[in-house]
C-alpha atoms as a PDB file:
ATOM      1  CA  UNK A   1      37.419 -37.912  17.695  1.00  0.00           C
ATOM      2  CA  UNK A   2      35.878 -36.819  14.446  1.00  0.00           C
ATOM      3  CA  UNK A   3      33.915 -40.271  14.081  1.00  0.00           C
ATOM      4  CA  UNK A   4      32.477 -40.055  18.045  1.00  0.00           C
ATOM      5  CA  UNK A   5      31.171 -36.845  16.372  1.00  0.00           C
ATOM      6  CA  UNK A   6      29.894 -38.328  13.183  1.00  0.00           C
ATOM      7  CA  UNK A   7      28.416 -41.451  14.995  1.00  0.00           C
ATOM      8  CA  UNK A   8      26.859 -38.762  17.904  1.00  0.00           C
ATOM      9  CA  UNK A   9      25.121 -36.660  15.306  1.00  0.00           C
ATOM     10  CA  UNK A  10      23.799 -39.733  13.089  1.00  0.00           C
ATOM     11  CA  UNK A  11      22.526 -41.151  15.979  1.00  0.00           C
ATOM     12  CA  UNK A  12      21.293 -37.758  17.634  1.00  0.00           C
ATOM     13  CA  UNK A  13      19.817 -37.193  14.180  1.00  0.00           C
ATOM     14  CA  UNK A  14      18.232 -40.639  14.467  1.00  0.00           C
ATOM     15  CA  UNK A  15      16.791 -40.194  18.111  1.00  0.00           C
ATOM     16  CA  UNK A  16      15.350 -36.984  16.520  1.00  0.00           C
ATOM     17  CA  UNK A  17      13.406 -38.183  14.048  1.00  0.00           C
ATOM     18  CA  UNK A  18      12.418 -40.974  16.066  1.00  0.00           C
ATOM     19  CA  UNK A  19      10.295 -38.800  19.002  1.00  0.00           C
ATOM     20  CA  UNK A  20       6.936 -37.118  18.464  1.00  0.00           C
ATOM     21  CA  UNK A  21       6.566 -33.962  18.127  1.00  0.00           C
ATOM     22  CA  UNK A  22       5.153 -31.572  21.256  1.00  0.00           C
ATOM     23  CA  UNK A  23       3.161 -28.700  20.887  1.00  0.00           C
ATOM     24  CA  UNK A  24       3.028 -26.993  24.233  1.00  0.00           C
ATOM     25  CA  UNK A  25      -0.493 -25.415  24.908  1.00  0.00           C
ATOM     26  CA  UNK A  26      -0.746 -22.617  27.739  1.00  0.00           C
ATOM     27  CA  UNK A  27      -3.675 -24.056  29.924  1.00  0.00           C
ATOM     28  CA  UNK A  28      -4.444 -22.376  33.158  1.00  0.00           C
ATOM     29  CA  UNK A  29      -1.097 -20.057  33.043  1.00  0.00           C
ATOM     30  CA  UNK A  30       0.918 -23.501  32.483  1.00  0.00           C
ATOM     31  CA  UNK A  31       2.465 -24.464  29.464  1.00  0.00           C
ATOM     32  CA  UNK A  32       1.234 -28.206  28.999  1.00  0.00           C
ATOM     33  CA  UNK A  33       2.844 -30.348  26.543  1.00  0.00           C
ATOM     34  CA  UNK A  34       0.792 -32.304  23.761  1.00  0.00           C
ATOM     35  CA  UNK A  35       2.513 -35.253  21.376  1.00  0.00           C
ATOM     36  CA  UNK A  36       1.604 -34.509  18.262  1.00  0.00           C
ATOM     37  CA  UNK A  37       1.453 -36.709  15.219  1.00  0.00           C
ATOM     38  CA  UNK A  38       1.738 -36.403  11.725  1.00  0.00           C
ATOM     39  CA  UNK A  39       0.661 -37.378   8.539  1.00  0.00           C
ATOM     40  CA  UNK A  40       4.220 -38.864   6.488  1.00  0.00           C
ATOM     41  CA  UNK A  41       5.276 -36.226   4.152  1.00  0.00           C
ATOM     42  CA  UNK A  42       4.012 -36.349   0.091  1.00  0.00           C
ATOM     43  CA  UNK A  43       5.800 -35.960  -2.643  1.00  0.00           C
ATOM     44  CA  UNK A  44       2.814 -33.851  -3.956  1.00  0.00           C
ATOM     45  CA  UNK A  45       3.967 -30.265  -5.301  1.00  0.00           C
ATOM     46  CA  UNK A  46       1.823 -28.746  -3.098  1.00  0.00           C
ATOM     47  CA  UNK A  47      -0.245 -29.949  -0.003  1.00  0.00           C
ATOM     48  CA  UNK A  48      -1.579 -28.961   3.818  1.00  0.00           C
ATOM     49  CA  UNK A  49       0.443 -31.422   6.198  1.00  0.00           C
ATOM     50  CA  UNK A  50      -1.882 -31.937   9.390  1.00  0.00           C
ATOM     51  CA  UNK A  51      -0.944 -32.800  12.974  1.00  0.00           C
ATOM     52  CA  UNK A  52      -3.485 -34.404  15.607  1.00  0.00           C
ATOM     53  CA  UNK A  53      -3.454 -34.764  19.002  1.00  0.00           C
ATOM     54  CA  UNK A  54      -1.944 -38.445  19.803  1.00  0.00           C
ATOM     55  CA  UNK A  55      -4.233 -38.692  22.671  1.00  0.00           C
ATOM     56  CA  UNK A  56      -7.186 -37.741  20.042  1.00  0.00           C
ATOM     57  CA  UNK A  57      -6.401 -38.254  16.442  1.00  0.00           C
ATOM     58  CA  UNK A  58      -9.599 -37.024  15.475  1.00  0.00           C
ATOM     59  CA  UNK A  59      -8.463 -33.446  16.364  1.00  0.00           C
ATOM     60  CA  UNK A  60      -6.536 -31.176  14.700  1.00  0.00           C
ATOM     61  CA  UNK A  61      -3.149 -29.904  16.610  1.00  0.00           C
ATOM     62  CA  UNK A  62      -1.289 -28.150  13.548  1.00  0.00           C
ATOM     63  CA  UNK A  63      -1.184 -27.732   9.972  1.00  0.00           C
ATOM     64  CA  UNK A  64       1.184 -26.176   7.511  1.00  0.00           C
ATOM     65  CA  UNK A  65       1.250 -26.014   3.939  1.00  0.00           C
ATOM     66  CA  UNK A  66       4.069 -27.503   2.095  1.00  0.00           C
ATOM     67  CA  UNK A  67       5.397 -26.771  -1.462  1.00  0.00           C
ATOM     68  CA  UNK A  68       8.488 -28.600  -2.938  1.00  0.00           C
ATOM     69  CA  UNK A  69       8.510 -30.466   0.472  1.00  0.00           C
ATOM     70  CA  UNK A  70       8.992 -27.592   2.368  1.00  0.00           C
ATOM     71  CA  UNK A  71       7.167 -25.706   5.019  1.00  0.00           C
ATOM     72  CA  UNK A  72       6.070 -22.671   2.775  1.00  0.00           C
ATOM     73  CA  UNK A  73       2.732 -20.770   3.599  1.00  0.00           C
ATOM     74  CA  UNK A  74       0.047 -20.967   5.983  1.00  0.00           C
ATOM     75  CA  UNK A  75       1.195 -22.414   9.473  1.00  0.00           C
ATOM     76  CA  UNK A  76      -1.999 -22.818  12.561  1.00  0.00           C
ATOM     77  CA  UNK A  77      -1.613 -24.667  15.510  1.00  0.00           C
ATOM     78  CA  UNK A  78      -5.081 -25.494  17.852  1.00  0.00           C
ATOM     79  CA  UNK A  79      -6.017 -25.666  21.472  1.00  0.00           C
ATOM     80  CA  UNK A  80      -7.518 -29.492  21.989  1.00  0.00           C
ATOM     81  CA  UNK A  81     -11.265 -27.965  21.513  1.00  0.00           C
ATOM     82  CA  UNK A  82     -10.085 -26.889  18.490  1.00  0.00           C
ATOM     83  CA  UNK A  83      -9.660 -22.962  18.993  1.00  0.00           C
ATOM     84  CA  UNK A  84      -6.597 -20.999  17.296  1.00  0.00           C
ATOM     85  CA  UNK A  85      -3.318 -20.850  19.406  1.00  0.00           C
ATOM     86  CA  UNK A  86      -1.393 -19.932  16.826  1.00  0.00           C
ATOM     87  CA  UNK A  87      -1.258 -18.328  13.248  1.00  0.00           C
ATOM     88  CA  UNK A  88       1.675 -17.733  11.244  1.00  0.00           C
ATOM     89  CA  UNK A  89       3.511 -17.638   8.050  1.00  0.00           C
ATOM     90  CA  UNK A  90       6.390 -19.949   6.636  1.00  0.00           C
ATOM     91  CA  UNK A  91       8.901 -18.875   3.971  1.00  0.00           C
ATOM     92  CA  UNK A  92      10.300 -22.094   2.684  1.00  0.00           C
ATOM     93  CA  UNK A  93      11.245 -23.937   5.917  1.00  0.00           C
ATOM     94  CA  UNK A  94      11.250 -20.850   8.124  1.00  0.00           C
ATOM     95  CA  UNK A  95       8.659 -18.646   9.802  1.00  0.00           C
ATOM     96  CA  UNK A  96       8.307 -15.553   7.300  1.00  0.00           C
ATOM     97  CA  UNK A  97       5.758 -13.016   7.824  1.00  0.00           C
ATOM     98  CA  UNK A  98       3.039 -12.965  10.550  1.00  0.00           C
ATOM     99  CA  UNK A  99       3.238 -14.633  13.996  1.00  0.00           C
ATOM    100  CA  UNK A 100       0.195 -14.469  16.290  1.00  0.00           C
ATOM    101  CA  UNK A 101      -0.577 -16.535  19.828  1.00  0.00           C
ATOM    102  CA  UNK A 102      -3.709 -16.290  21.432  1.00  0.00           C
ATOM    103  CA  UNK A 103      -4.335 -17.443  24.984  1.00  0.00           C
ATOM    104  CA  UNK A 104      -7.423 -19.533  25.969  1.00  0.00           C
ATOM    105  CA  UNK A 105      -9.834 -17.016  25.417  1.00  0.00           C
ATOM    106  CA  UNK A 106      -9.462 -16.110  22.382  1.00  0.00           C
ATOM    107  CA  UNK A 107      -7.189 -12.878  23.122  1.00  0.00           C
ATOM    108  CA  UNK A 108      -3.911 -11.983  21.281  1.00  0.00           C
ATOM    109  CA  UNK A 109      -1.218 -12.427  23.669  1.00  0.00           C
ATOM    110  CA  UNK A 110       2.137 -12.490  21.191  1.00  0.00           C
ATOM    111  CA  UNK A 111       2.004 -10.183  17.889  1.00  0.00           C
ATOM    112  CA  UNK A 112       5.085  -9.683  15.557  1.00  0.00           C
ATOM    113  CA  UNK A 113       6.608 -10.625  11.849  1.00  0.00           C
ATOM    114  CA  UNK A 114       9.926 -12.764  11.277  1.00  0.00           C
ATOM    115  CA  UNK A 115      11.982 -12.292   7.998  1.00  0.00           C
ATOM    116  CA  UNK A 116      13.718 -15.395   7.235  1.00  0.00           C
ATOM    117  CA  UNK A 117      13.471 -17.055  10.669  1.00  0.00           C
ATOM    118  CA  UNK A 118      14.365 -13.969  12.653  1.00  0.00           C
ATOM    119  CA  UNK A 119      12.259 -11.721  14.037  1.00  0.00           C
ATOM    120  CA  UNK A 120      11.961  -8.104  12.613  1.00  0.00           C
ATOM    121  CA  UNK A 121       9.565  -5.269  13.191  1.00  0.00           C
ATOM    122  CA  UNK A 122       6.977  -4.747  15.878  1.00  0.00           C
ATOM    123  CA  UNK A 123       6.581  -7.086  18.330  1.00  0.00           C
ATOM    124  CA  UNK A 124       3.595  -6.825  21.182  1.00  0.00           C
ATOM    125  CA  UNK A 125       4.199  -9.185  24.145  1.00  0.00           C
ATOM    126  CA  UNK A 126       0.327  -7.835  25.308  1.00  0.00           C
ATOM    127  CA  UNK A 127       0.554  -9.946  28.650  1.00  0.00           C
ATOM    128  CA  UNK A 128       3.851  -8.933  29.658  1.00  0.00           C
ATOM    129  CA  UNK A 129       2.856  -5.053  28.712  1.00  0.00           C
ATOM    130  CA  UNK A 130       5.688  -4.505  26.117  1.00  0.00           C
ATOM    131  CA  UNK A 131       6.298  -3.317  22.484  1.00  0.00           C
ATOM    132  CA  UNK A 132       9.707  -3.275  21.114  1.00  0.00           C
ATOM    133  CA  UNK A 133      11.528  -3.632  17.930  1.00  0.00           C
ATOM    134  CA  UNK A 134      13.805  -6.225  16.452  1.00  0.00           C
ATOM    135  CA  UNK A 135      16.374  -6.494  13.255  1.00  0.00           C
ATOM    136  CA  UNK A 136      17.243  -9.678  12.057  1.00  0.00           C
ATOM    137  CA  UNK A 137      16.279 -10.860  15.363  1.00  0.00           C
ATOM    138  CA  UNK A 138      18.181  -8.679  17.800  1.00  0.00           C
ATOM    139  CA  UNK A 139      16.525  -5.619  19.851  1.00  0.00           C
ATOM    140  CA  UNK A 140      16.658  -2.990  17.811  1.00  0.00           C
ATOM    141  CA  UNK A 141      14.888   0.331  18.443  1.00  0.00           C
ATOM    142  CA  UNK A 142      12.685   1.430  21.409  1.00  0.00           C
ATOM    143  CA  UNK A 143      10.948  -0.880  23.617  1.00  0.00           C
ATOM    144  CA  UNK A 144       8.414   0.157  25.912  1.00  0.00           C
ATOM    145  CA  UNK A 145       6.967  -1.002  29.481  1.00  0.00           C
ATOM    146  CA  UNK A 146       3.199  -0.242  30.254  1.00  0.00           C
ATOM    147  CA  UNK A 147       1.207  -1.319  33.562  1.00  0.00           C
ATOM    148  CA  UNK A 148      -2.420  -0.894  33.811  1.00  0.00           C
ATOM    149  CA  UNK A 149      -2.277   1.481  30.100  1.00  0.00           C
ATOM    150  CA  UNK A 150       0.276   3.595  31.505  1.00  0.00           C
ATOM    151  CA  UNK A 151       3.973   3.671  30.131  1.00  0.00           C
ATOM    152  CA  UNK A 152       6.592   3.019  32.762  1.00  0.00           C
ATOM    153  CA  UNK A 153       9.779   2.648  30.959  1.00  0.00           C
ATOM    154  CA  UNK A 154      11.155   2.896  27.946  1.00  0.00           C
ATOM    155  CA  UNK A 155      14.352   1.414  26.660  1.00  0.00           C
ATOM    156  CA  UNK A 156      16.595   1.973  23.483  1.00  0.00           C
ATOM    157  CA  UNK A 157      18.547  -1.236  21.969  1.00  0.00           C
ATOM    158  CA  UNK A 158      21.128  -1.010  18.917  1.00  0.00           C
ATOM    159  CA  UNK A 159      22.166  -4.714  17.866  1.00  0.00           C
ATOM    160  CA  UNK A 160      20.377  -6.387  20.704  1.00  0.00           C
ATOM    161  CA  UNK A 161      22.702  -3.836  23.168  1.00  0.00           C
ATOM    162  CA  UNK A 162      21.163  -1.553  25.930  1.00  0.00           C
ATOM    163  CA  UNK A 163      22.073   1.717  24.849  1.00  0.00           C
ATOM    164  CA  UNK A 164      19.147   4.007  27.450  1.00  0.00           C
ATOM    165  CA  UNK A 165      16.497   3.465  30.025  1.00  0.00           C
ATOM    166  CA  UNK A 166      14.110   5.608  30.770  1.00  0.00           C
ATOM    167  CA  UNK A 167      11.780   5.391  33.897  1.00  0.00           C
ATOM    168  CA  UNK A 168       7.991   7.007  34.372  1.00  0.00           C
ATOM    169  CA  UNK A 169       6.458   7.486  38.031  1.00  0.00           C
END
Protein backbone atom coordinates (compact mmCIF):
# COMPACT_ATOMS: atom_id res chain seq x y z
CA UNK A 1 0.00 0.00 0.00
CA UNK A 2 2.53 2.61 0.97
CA UNK A 3 4.43 2.23 -2.51
CA UNK A 4 0.83 2.53 -4.70
CA UNK A 5 1.01 5.80 -2.69
CA UNK A 6 4.59 6.70 -3.36
CA UNK A 7 4.36 5.61 -7.10
CA UNK A 8 0.65 7.69 -7.26
CA UNK A 9 2.17 10.88 -5.95
CA UNK A 10 5.55 10.66 -8.10
CA UNK A 11 3.61 10.14 -10.93
CA UNK A 12 0.72 12.67 -9.95
CA UNK A 13 3.65 14.97 -9.23
CA UNK A 14 4.95 14.14 -12.71
CA UNK A 15 1.54 14.66 -14.62
CA UNK A 16 1.65 18.02 -12.72
CA UNK A 17 4.49 19.43 -13.87
CA UNK A 18 3.92 18.10 -17.15
CA UNK A 19 0.43 20.32 -18.04
CA UNK A 20 0.34 24.04 -18.78
CA UNK A 21 -0.70 26.23 -16.70
CA UNK A 22 -4.49 27.98 -17.07
CA UNK A 23 -5.30 31.28 -16.19
CA UNK A 24 -9.05 31.58 -16.31
CA UNK A 25 -10.18 35.07 -17.66
CA UNK A 26 -13.92 36.22 -16.91
CA UNK A 27 -15.14 37.15 -20.52
CA UNK A 28 -18.74 37.95 -21.01
CA UNK A 29 -19.79 36.71 -17.28
CA UNK A 30 -17.89 33.28 -18.20
CA UNK A 31 -14.83 32.23 -16.80
CA UNK A 32 -12.74 31.14 -19.99
CA UNK A 33 -9.67 29.23 -19.58
CA UNK A 34 -6.23 30.35 -21.21
CA UNK A 35 -2.89 27.87 -21.31
CA UNK A 36 -0.36 29.75 -20.23
CA UNK A 37 3.34 29.32 -20.75
CA UNK A 38 6.34 30.11 -19.09
CA UNK A 39 9.68 31.14 -19.28
CA UNK A 40 12.01 27.99 -17.35
CA UNK A 41 12.93 29.26 -14.02
CA UNK A 42 16.70 31.14 -13.42
CA UNK A 43 18.91 30.62 -11.04
CA UNK A 44 19.32 34.48 -10.97
CA UNK A 45 18.94 35.98 -7.29
CA UNK A 46 16.39 38.01 -8.37
CA UNK A 47 14.22 38.19 -11.62
CA UNK A 48 10.41 38.89 -13.15
CA UNK A 49 9.23 35.32 -14.45
CA UNK A 50 6.68 36.07 -17.42
CA UNK A 51 3.78 33.99 -18.73
CA UNK A 52 2.22 34.41 -22.38
CA UNK A 53 -0.69 33.37 -23.84
CA UNK A 54 0.11 29.87 -25.73
CA UNK A 55 -2.27 30.83 -28.37
CA UNK A 56 -0.18 34.31 -28.60
CA UNK A 57 3.26 34.25 -27.17
CA UNK A 58 3.74 37.69 -27.96
CA UNK A 59 1.34 38.67 -25.10
CA UNK A 60 1.78 38.88 -21.72
CA UNK A 61 -0.64 36.52 -19.42
CA UNK A 62 1.28 36.81 -15.93
CA UNK A 63 4.31 37.83 -14.28
CA UNK A 64 5.75 37.47 -10.84
CA UNK A 65 8.90 38.36 -9.39
CA UNK A 66 11.08 35.74 -7.99
CA UNK A 67 13.91 35.98 -5.37
CA UNK A 68 15.89 32.86 -4.17
CA UNK A 69 13.62 30.95 -6.68
CA UNK A 70 10.65 31.79 -5.07
CA UNK A 71 7.53 33.67 -5.87
CA UNK A 72 8.29 36.82 -3.64
CA UNK A 73 6.88 40.33 -4.71
CA UNK A 74 4.94 41.74 -7.39
CA UNK A 75 2.36 39.17 -8.94
CA UNK A 76 -0.10 40.69 -12.33
CA UNK A 77 -1.98 38.62 -14.44
CA UNK A 78 -3.58 40.28 -18.03
CA UNK A 79 -6.72 40.05 -20.04
CA UNK A 80 -5.47 38.88 -23.81
CA UNK A 81 -5.53 42.80 -24.92
CA UNK A 82 -3.32 43.22 -22.35
CA UNK A 83 -5.49 45.05 -19.55
CA UNK A 84 -4.94 44.20 -15.66
CA UNK A 85 -7.06 41.23 -14.27
CA UNK A 86 -5.22 40.88 -11.50
CA UNK A 87 -2.69 42.55 -9.01
CA UNK A 88 -1.27 41.09 -6.04
CA UNK A 89 1.48 40.47 -3.67
CA UNK A 90 3.62 37.23 -2.96
CA UNK A 91 5.45 36.53 0.32
CA UNK A 92 7.93 33.88 -0.57
CA UNK A 93 5.77 31.30 -2.42
CA UNK A 94 2.45 32.56 -1.09
CA UNK A 95 0.11 35.46 -1.79
CA UNK A 96 1.04 38.12 1.04
CA UNK A 97 -0.41 41.46 1.01
CA UNK A 98 -2.76 42.95 -1.64
CA UNK A 99 -5.16 41.01 -3.92
CA UNK A 100 -7.16 42.93 -6.54
CA UNK A 101 -9.42 41.50 -9.73
CA UNK A 102 -10.83 43.70 -12.10
CA UNK A 103 -13.51 42.67 -14.57
CA UNK A 104 -13.35 43.63 -18.31
CA UNK A 105 -13.83 47.10 -17.87
CA UNK A 106 -11.51 48.06 -15.91
CA UNK A 107 -13.67 47.98 -12.52
CA UNK A 108 -12.54 46.38 -9.19
CA UNK A 109 -14.63 43.46 -8.68
CA UNK A 110 -12.52 41.40 -5.73
CA UNK A 111 -10.53 43.63 -3.02
CA UNK A 112 -8.78 42.07 0.09
CA UNK A 113 -5.10 41.22 1.74
CA UNK A 114 -3.82 37.53 2.54
CA UNK A 115 -1.16 36.98 5.34
CA UNK A 116 0.79 34.01 4.55
CA UNK A 117 -1.58 32.43 2.01
CA UNK A 118 -4.74 33.04 3.98
CA UNK A 119 -6.86 35.66 3.72
CA UNK A 120 -7.12 38.33 6.55
CA UNK A 121 -8.76 41.70 6.80
CA UNK A 122 -11.28 43.38 4.57
CA UNK A 123 -12.47 41.75 1.82
CA UNK A 124 -15.02 43.55 -0.90
CA UNK A 125 -16.70 41.00 -3.23
CA UNK A 126 -18.15 44.53 -5.13
CA UNK A 127 -20.26 42.33 -7.66
CA UNK A 128 -21.76 40.11 -5.26
CA UNK A 129 -22.53 43.36 -2.86
CA UNK A 130 -20.56 42.09 0.23
CA UNK A 131 -17.82 43.16 2.75
CA UNK A 132 -16.76 40.86 5.40
CA UNK A 133 -13.82 39.99 7.45
CA UNK A 134 -11.47 37.06 7.61
CA UNK A 135 -8.59 35.67 10.19
CA UNK A 136 -6.18 33.43 8.96
CA UNK A 137 -8.61 32.71 6.35
CA UNK A 138 -11.83 31.91 8.16
CA UNK A 139 -14.92 34.49 8.50
CA UNK A 140 -14.22 36.39 11.14
CA UNK A 141 -16.14 39.54 12.10
CA UNK A 142 -19.19 41.19 10.41
CA UNK A 143 -20.11 40.68 6.93
CA UNK A 144 -22.51 42.71 5.23
CA UNK A 145 -25.16 42.32 2.23
CA UNK A 146 -26.01 45.51 0.12
CA UNK A 147 -28.44 45.65 -3.06
CA UNK A 148 -28.68 48.66 -5.13
CA UNK A 149 -26.37 50.81 -2.05
CA UNK A 150 -28.66 49.71 0.50
CA UNK A 151 -27.62 47.20 3.36
CA UNK A 152 -29.83 44.16 3.59
CA UNK A 153 -28.19 41.89 5.98
CA UNK A 154 -25.64 41.68 8.10
CA UNK A 155 -23.99 38.63 9.54
CA UNK A 156 -21.47 37.97 12.48
CA UNK A 157 -18.81 34.95 12.03
CA UNK A 158 -16.27 33.79 14.90
CA UNK A 159 -13.78 31.09 13.37
CA UNK A 160 -15.53 30.83 10.07
CA UNK A 161 -18.96 29.91 12.39
CA UNK A 162 -22.36 31.78 12.01
CA UNK A 163 -22.84 33.22 15.23
CA UNK A 164 -26.04 36.21 14.04
CA UNK A 165 -28.00 37.35 11.08
CA UNK A 166 -29.49 40.27 10.80
CA UNK A 167 -32.11 41.22 8.06
CA UNK A 168 -33.06 45.00 6.64
CA UNK A 169 -36.50 45.60 4.69
Amino acid sequence: MKRTLSTLAISCAFTAQAQPDTLWVPTNGVAVPHAVVYEPVRDDAQYRRIGRFATDTARIAVSLDYKRGHPSGVYRAYFPDGRPLIFAVYGWDSPHGDWTEYDEQGDITLKGQYRRGLRDGTWAFRKEGIVGHYKEGMKHGKWKYYERGRITRTERYRKNELVRTRTFN
